[in-house]
N, C-alpha and C. Protein backbone atom coordinates (compact mmCIF):
# COMPACT_ATOMS: atom_id res chain seq x y z
N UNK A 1 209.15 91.96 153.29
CA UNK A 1 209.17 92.77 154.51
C UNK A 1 209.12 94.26 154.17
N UNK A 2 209.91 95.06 152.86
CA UNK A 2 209.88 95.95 152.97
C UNK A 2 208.52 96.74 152.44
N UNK A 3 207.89 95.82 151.59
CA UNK A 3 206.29 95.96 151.53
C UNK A 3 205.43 96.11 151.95
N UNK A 4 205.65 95.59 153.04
CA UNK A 4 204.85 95.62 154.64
C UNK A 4 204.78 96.85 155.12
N UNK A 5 206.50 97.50 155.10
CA UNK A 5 206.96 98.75 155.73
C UNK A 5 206.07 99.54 155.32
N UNK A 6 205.81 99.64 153.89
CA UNK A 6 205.40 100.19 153.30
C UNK A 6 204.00 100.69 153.32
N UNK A 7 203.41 99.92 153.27
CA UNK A 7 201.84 99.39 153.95
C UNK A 7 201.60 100.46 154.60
N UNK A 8 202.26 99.74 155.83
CA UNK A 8 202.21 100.58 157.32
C UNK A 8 202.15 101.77 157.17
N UNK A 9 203.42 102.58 156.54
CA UNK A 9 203.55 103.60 156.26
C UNK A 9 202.41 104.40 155.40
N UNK A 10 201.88 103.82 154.49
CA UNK A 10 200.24 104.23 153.61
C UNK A 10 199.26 104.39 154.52
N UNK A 11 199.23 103.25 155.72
CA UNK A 11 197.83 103.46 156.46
C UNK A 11 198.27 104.51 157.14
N UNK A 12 199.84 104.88 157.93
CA UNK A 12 199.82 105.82 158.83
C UNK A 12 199.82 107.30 158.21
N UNK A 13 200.52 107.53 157.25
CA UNK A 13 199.76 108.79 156.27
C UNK A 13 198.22 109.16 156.21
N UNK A 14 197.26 107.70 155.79
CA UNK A 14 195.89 107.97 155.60
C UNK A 14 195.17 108.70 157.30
N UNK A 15 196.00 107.77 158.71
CA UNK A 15 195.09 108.44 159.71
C UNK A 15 195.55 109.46 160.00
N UNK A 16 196.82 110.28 159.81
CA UNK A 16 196.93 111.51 159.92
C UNK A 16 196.01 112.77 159.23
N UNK A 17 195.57 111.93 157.85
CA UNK A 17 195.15 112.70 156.91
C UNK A 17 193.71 112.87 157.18
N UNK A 18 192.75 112.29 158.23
CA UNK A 18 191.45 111.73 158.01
C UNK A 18 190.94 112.49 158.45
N UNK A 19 189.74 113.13 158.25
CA UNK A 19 188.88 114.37 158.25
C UNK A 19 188.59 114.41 159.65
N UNK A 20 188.85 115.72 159.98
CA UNK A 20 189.04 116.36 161.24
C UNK A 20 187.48 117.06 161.18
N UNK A 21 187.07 117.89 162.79
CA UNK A 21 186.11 117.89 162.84
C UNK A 21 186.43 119.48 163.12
N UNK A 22 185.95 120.26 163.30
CA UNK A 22 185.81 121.93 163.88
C UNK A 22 184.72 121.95 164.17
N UNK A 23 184.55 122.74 165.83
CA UNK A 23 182.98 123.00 166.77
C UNK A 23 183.27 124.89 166.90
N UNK A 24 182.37 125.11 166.58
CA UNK A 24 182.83 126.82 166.87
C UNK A 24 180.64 126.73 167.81
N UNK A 25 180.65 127.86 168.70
CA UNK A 25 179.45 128.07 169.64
C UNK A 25 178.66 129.22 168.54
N UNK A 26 177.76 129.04 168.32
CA UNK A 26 176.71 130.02 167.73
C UNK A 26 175.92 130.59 168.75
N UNK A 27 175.59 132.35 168.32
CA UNK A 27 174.94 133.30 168.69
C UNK A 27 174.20 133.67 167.68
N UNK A 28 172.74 134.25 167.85
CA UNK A 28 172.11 134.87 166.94
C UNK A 28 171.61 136.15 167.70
N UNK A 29 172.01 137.37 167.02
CA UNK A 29 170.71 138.27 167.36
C UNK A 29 169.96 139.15 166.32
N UNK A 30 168.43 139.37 166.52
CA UNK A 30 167.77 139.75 165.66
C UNK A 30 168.41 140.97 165.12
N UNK A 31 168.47 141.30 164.00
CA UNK A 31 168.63 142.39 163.30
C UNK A 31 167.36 143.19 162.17
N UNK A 32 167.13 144.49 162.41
CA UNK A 32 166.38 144.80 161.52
C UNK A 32 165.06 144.43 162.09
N UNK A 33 163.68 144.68 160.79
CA UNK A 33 162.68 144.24 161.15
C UNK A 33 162.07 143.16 161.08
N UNK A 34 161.38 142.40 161.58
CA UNK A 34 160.52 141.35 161.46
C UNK A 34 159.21 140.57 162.48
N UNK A 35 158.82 139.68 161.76
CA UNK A 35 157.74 139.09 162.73
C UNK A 35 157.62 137.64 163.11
N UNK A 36 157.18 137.48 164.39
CA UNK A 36 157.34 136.02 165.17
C UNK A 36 158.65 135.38 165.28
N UNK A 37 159.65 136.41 165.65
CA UNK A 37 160.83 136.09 164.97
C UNK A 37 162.36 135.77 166.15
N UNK A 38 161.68 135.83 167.12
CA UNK A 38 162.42 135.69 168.26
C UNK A 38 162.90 134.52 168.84
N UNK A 39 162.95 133.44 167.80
CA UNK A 39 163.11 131.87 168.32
C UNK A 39 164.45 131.67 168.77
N UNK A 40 165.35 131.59 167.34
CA UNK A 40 167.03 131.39 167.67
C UNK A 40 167.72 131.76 169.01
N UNK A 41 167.96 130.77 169.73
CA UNK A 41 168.81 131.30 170.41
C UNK A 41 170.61 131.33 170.60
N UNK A 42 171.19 129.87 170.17
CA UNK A 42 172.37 129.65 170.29
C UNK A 42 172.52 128.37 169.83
N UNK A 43 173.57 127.23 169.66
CA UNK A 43 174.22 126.31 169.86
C UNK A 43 175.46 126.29 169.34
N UNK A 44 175.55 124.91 168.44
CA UNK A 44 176.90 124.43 167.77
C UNK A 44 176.72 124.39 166.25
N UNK A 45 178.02 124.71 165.79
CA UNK A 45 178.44 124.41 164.51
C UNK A 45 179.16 123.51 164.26
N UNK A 46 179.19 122.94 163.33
CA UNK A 46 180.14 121.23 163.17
C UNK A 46 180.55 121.19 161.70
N UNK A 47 181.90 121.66 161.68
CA UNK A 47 182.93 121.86 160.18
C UNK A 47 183.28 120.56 160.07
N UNK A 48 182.94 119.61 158.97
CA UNK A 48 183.94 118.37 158.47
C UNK A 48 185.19 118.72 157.84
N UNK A 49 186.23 119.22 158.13
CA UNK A 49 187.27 119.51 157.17
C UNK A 49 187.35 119.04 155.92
N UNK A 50 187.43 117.93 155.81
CA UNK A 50 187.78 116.78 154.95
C UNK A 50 186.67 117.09 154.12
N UNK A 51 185.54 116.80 153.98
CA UNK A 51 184.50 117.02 152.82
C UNK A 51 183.90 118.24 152.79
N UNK A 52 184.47 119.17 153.73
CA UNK A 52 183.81 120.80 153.63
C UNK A 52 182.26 120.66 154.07
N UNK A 53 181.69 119.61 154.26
CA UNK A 53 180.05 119.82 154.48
C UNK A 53 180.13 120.88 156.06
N UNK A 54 178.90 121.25 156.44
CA UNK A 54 178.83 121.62 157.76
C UNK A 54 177.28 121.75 158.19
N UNK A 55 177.01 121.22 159.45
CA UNK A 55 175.43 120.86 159.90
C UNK A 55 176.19 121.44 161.65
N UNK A 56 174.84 121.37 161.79
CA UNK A 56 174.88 122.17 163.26
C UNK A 56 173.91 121.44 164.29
N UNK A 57 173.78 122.06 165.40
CA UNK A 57 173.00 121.46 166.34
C UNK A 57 172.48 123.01 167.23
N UNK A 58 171.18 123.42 166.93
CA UNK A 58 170.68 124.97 167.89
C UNK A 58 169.57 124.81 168.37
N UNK A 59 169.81 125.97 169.02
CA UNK A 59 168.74 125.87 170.51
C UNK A 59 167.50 126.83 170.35
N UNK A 60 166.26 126.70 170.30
CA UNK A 60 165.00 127.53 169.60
C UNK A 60 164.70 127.35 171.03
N UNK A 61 163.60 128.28 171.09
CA UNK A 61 162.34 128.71 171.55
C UNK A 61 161.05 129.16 170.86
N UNK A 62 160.31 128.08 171.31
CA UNK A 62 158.53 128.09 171.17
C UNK A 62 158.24 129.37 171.49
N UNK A 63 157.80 130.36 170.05
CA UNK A 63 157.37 131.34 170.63
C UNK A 63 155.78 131.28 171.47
N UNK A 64 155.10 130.00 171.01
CA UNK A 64 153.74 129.79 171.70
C UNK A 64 153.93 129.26 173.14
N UNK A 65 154.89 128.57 173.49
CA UNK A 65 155.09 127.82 174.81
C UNK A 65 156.08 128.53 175.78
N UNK A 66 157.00 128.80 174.80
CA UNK A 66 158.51 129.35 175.45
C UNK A 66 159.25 128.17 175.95
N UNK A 67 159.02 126.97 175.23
CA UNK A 67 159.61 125.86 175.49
C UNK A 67 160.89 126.04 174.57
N UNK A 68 162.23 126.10 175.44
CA UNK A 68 163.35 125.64 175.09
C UNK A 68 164.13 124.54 174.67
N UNK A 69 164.35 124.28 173.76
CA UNK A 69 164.65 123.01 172.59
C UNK A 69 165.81 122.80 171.60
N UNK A 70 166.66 122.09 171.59
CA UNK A 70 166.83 122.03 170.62
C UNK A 70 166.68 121.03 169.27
N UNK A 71 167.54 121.47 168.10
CA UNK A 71 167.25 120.65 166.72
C UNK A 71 168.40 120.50 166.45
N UNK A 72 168.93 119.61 165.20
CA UNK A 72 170.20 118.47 165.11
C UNK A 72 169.76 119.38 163.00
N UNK A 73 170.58 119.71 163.00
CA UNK A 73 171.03 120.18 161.26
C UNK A 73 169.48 121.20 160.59
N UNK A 74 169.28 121.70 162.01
CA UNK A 74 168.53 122.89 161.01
C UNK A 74 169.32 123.87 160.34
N UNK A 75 170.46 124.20 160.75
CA UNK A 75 171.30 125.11 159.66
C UNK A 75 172.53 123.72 159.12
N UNK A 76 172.44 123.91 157.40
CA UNK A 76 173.70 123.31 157.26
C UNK A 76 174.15 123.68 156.49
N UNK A 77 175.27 123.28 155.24
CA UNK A 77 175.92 123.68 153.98
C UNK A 77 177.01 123.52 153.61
N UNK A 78 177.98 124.93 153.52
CA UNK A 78 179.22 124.34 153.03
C UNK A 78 180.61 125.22 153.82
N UNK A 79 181.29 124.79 153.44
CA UNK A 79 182.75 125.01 154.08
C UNK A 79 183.91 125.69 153.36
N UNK A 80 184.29 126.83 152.83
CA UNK A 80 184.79 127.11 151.73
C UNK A 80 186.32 127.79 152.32
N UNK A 81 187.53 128.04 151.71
CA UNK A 81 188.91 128.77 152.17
C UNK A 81 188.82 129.71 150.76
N UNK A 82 189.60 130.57 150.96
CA UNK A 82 189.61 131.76 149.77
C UNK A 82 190.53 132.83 149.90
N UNK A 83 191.23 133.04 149.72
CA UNK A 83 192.42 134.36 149.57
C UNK A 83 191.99 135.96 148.97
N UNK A 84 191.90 136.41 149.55
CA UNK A 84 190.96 138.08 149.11
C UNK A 84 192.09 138.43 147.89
N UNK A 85 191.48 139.52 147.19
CA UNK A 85 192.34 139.42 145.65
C UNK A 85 193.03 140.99 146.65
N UNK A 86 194.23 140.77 146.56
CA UNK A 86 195.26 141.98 146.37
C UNK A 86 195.76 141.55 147.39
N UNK A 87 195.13 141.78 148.51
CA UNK A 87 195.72 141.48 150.29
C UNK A 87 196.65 139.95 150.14
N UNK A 88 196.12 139.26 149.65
CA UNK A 88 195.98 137.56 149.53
C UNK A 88 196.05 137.29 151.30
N UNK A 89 195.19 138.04 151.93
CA UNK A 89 194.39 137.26 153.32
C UNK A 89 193.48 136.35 153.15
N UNK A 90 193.93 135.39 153.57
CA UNK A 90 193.19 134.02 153.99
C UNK A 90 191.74 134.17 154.85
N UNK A 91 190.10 133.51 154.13
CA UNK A 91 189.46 133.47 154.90
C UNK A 91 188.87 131.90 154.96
N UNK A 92 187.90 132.38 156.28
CA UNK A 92 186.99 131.21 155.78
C UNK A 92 185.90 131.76 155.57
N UNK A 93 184.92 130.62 154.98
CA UNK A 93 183.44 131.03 154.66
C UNK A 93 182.73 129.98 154.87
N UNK A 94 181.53 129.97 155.68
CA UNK A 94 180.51 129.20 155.80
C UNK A 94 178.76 129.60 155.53
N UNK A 95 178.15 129.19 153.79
CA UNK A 95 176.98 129.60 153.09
C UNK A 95 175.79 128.70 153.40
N UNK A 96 174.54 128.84 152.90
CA UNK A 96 174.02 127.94 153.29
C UNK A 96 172.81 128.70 152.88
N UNK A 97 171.74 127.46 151.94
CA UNK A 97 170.57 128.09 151.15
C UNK A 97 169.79 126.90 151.33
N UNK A 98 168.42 127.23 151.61
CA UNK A 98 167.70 125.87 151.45
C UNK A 98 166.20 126.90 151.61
N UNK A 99 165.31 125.79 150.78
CA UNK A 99 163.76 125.88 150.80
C UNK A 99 163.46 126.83 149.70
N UNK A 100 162.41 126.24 149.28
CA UNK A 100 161.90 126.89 147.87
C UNK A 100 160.31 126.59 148.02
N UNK A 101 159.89 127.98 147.30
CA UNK A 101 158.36 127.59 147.10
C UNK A 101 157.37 128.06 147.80
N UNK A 102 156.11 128.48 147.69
CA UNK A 102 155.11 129.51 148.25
C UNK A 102 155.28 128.78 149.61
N UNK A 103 155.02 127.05 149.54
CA UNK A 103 154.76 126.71 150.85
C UNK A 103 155.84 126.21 152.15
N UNK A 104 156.88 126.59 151.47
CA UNK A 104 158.21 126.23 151.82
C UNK A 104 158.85 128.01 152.60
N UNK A 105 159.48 126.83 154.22
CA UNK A 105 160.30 127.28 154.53
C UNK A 105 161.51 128.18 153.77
N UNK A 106 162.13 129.13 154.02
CA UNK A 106 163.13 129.36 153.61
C UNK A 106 164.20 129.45 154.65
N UNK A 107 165.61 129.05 155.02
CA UNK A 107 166.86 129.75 155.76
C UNK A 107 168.10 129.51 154.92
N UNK A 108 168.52 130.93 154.74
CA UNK A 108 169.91 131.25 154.57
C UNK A 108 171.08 131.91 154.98
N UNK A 109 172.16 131.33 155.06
CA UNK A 109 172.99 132.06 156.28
C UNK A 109 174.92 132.04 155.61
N UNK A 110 175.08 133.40 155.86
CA UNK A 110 176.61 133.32 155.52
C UNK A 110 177.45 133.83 156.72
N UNK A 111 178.54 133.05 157.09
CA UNK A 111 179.15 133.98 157.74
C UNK A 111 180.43 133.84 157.62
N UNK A 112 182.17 134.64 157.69
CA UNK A 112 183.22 134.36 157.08
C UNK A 112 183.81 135.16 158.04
N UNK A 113 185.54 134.56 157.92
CA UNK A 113 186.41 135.48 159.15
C UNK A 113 187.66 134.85 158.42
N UNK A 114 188.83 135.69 158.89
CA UNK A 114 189.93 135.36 158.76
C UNK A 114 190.85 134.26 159.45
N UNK A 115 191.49 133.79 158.38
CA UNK A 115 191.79 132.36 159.53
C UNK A 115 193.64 132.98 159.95
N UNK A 116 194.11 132.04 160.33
CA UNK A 116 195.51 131.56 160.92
C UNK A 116 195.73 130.30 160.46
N UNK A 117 197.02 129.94 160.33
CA UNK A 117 197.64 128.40 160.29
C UNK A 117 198.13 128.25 161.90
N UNK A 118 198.86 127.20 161.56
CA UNK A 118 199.04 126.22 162.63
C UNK A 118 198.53 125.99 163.56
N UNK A 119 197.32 125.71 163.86
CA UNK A 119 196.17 125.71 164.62
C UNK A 119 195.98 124.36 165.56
N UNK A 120 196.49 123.76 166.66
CA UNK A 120 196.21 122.11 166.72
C UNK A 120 194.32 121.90 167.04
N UNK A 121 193.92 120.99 166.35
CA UNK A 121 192.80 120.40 166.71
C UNK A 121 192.65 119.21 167.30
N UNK A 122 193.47 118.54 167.50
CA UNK A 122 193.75 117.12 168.40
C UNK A 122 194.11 116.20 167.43
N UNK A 123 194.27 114.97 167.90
CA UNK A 123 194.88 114.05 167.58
C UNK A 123 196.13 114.35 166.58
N UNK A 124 196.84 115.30 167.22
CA UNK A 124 198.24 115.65 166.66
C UNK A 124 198.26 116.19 164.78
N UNK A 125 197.11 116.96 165.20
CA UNK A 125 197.06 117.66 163.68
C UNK A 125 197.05 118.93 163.72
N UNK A 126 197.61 119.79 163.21
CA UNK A 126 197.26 121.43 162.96
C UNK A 126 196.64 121.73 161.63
N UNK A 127 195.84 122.42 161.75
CA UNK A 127 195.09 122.85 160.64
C UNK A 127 194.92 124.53 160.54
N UNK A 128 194.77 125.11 159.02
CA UNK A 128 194.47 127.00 159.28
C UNK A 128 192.80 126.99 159.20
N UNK A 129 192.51 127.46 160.41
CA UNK A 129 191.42 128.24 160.83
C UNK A 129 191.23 129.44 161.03
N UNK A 130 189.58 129.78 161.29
CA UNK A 130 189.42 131.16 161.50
C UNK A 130 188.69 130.79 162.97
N UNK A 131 189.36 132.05 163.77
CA UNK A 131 188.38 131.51 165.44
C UNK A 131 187.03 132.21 165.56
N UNK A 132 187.08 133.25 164.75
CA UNK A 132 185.93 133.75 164.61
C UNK A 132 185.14 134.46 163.47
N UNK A 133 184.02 133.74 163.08
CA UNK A 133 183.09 134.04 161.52
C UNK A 133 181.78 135.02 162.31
N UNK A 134 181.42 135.84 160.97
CA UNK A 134 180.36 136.75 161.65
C UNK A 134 179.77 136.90 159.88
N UNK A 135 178.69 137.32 160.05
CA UNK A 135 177.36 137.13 159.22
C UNK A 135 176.31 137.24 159.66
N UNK A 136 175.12 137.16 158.79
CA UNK A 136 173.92 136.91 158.62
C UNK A 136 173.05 135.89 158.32
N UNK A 137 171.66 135.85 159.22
CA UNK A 137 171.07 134.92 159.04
C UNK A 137 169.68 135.32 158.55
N UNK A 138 168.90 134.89 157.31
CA UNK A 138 167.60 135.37 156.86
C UNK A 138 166.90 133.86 157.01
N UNK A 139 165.46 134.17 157.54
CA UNK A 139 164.04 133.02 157.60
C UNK A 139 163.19 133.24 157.53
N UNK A 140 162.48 132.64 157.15
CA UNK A 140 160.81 133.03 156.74
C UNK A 140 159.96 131.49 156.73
N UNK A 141 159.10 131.55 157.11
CA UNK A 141 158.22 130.47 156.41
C UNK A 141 156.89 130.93 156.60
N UNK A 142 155.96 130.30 156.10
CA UNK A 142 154.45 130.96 155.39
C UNK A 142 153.48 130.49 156.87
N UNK A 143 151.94 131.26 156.99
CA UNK A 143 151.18 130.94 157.67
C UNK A 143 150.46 129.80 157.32
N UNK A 144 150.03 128.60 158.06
CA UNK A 144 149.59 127.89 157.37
C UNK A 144 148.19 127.69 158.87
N UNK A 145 146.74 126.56 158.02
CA UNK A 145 146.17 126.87 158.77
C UNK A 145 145.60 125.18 158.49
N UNK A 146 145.17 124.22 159.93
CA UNK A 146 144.88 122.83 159.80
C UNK A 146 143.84 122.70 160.36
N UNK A 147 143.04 121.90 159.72
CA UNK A 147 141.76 121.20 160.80
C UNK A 147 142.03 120.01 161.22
N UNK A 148 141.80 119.27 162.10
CA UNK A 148 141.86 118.08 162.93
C UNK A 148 140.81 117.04 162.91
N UNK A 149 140.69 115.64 162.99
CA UNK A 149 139.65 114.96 162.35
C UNK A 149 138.13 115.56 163.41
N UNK A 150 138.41 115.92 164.46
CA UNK A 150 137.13 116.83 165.49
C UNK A 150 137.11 118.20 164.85
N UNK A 151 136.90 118.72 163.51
CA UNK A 151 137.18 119.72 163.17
C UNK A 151 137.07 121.01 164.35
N UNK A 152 138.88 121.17 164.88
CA UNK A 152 139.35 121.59 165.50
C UNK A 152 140.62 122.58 164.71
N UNK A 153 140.34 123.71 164.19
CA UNK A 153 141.30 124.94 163.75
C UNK A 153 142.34 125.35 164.17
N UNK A 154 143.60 125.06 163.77
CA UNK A 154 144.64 125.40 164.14
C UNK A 154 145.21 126.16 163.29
N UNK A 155 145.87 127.12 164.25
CA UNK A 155 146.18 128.30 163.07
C UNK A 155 148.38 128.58 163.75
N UNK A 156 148.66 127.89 162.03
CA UNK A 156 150.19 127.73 162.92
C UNK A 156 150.91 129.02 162.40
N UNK A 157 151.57 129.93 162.86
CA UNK A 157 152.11 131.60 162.71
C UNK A 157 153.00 131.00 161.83
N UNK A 158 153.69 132.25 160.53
CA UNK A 158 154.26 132.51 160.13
C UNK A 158 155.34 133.39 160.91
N UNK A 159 156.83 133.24 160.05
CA UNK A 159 157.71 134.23 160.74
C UNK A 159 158.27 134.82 159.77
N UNK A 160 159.36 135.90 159.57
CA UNK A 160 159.95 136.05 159.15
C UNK A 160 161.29 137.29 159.76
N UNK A 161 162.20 137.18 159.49
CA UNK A 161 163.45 137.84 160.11
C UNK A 161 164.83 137.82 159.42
N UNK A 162 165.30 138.55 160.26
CA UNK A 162 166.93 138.61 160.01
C UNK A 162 168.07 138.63 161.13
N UNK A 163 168.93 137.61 161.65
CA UNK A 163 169.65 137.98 162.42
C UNK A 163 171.32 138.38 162.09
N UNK A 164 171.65 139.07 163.51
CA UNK A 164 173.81 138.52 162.86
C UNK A 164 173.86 137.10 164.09
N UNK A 165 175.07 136.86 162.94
CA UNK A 165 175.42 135.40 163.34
C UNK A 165 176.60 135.40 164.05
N UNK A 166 177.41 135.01 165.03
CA UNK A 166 178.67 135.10 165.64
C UNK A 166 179.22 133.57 166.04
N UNK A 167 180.05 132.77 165.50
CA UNK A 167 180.63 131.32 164.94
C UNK A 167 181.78 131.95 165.97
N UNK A 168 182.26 131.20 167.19
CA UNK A 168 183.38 131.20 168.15
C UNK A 168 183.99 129.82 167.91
N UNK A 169 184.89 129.66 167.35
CA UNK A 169 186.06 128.44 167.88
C UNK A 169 186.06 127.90 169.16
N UNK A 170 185.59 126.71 169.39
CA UNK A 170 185.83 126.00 170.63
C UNK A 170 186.68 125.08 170.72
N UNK A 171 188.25 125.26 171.24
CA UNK A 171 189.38 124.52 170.82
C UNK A 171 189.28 123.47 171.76
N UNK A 172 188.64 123.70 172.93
CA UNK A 172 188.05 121.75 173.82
C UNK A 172 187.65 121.18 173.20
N UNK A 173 186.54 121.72 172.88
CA UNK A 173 185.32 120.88 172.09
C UNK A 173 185.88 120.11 171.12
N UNK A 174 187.03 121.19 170.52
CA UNK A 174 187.03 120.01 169.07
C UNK A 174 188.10 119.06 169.15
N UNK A 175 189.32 119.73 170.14
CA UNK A 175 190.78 118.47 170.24
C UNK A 175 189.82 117.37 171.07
N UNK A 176 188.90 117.52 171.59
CA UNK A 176 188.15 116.09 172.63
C UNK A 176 187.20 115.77 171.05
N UNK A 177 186.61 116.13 170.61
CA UNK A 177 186.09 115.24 169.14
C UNK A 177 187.06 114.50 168.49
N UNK A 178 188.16 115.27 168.42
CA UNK A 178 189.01 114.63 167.27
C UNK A 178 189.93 113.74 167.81
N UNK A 179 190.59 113.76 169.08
CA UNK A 179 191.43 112.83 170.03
C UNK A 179 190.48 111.87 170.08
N UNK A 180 188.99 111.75 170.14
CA UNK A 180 188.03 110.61 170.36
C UNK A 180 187.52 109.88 168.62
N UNK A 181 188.52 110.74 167.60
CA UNK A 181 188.18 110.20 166.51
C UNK A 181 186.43 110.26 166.32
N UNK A 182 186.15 110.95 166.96
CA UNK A 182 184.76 111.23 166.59
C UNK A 182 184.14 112.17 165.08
N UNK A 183 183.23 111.50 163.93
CA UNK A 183 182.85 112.10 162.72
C UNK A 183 181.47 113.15 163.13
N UNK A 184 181.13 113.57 162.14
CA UNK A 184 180.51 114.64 162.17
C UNK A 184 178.81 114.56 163.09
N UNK A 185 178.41 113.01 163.05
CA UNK A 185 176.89 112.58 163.33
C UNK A 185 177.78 112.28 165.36
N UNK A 186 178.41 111.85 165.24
CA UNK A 186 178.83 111.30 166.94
C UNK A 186 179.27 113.18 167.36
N UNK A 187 179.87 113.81 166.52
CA UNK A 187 179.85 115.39 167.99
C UNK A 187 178.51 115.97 167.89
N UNK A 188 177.97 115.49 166.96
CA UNK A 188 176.82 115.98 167.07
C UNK A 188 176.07 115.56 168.33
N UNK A 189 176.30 114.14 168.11
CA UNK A 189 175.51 113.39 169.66
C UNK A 189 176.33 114.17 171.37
N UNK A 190 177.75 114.12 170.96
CA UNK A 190 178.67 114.34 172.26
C UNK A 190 177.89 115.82 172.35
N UNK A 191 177.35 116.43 171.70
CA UNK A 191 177.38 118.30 171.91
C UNK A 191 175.78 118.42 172.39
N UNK A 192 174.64 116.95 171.66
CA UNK A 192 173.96 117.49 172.55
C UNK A 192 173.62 116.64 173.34
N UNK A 193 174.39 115.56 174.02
CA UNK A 193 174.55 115.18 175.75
C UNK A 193 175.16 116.87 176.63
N UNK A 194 175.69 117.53 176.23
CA UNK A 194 176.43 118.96 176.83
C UNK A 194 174.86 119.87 176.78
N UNK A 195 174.22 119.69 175.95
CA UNK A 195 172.78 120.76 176.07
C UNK A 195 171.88 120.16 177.13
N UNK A 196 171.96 118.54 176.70
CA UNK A 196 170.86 118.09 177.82
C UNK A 196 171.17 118.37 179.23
N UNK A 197 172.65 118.53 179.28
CA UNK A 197 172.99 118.42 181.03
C UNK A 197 172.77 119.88 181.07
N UNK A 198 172.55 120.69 180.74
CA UNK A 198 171.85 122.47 180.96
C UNK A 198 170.85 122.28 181.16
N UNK A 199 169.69 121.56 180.91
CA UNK A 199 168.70 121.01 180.85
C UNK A 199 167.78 121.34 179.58
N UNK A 200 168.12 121.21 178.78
CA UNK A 200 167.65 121.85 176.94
C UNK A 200 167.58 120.40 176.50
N UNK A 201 166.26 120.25 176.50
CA UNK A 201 165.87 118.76 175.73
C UNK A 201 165.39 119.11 174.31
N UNK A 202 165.32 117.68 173.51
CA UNK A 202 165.27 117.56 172.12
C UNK A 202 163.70 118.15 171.82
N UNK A 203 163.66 118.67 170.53
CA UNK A 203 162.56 119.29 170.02
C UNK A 203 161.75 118.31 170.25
N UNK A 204 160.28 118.63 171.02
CA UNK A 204 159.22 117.62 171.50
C UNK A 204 159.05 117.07 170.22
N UNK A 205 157.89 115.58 170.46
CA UNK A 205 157.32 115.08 168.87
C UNK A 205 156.14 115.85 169.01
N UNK A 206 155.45 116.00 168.14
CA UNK A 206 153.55 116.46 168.27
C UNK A 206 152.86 115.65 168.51
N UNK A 207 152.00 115.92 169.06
CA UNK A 207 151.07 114.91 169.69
C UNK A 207 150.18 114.56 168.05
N UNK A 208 149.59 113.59 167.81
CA UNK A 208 148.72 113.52 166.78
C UNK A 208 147.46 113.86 166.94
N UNK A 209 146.60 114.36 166.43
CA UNK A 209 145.33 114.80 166.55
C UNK A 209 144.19 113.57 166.70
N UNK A 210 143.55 113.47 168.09
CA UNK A 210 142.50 112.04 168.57
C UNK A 210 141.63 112.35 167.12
N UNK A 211 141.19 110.61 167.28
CA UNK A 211 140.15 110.51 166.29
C UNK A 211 139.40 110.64 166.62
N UNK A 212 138.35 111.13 165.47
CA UNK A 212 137.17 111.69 165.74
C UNK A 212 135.66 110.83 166.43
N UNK A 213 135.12 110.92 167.00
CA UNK A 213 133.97 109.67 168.19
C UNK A 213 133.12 109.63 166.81
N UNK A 214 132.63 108.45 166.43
CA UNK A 214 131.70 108.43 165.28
C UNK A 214 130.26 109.34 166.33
């Protein structure tokens, strides 16, 4: 019997312990110079505590259509805590590097703020956060140019830019993720059922290019 107790007691340690989720609202605005560069507009950020990863869910605009859209982990990376040397103030930091190569995309983005402890995020946990991260965001990707089997020329724009980034704590958002035991792929889903009801649907598919009439 007292083995049992015991048990019990191991599993109820482990669900206290089990990786919590953090939603903070993203802003972008352009900074500096650039071109075709006006897409970003807003969404979500999605912190895994527990494994530090972090993927997002944001809202673009077609600069050719002006179709409003969003995408599921175009920004993602990592999750870092750190103590400044002398002060020993507590921050956070959220980095993030991807794409290599003449024909390759590039986005990279940092942004960091000071946290607080005792913070509740739901399901009866407190955690030290920061409510608000600020940074920068750099992108680029190359002009590229396609023919279609009706040799039909498409010429798809290059961009390139710089914005600041502004990461807000959303303490609903996340005690309703984490009271619902929800992981990092399900708030992703819960956050964008919340875009669709604005009416911001998922990035269209492309149509494929008709075949060509012999």
């Amino acid at each position: 019997m007292k083995k049992l107790l015991l048990m019990a007691a191991a599993i109820c340690l482990i669900l206290v312990a089990r990786a919590e989720v953090l939603i903070y609202d993203l802003s972008f605005n352009t900074s500096g110079p650039s071109v075709n560069y006006s897409f970003l507009e807003g969404g979500y950020l999605v912190v895994d505590y527990s494994s530090k990863a972090v993927t997002s869910i944001v809202t673009q605009t077609d600069p050719q259509t002006g179709l409003l859209y969003y995408t599921k982990s175009l920004l993602s990376g990592t999750y870092m805590e750190m103590v400044s040397e002398g002060s020993n103030q507590e921050y956070a930091v959220v980095t993030s590097a991807g794409g290599s190569g003449v024909n390759a995309g590039t986005t990279s983005f940092q942004i960091l703020g000071k946290t607080s402890g005792g913070v509740g995020v739901g399901a009866g946990n407190n955690l030290s956060i920061a409510h608000k991260l600020k940074g920068y965001l750099n992108a680029s990707a190359p002009e590229s140019v396609s023919t279609d089997t009706n040799n039909i020329t498409t010429i798809t724009y290059g961009f390139a830019g710089s914005s600041k980034v502004g990461a807000n704590y959303q303490s609903g958002l996340t005690k309703d993720a984490n009271n619902r035991r929800l992981n990092t792929t399900s708030a992703l889903d819960s956050l964008a059922v919340i875009l669709q009801n604005r009416g911001i649907d998922p990035q269209p598919t492309a149509t494929p290019s008709p075949t060509a009439t012999p």
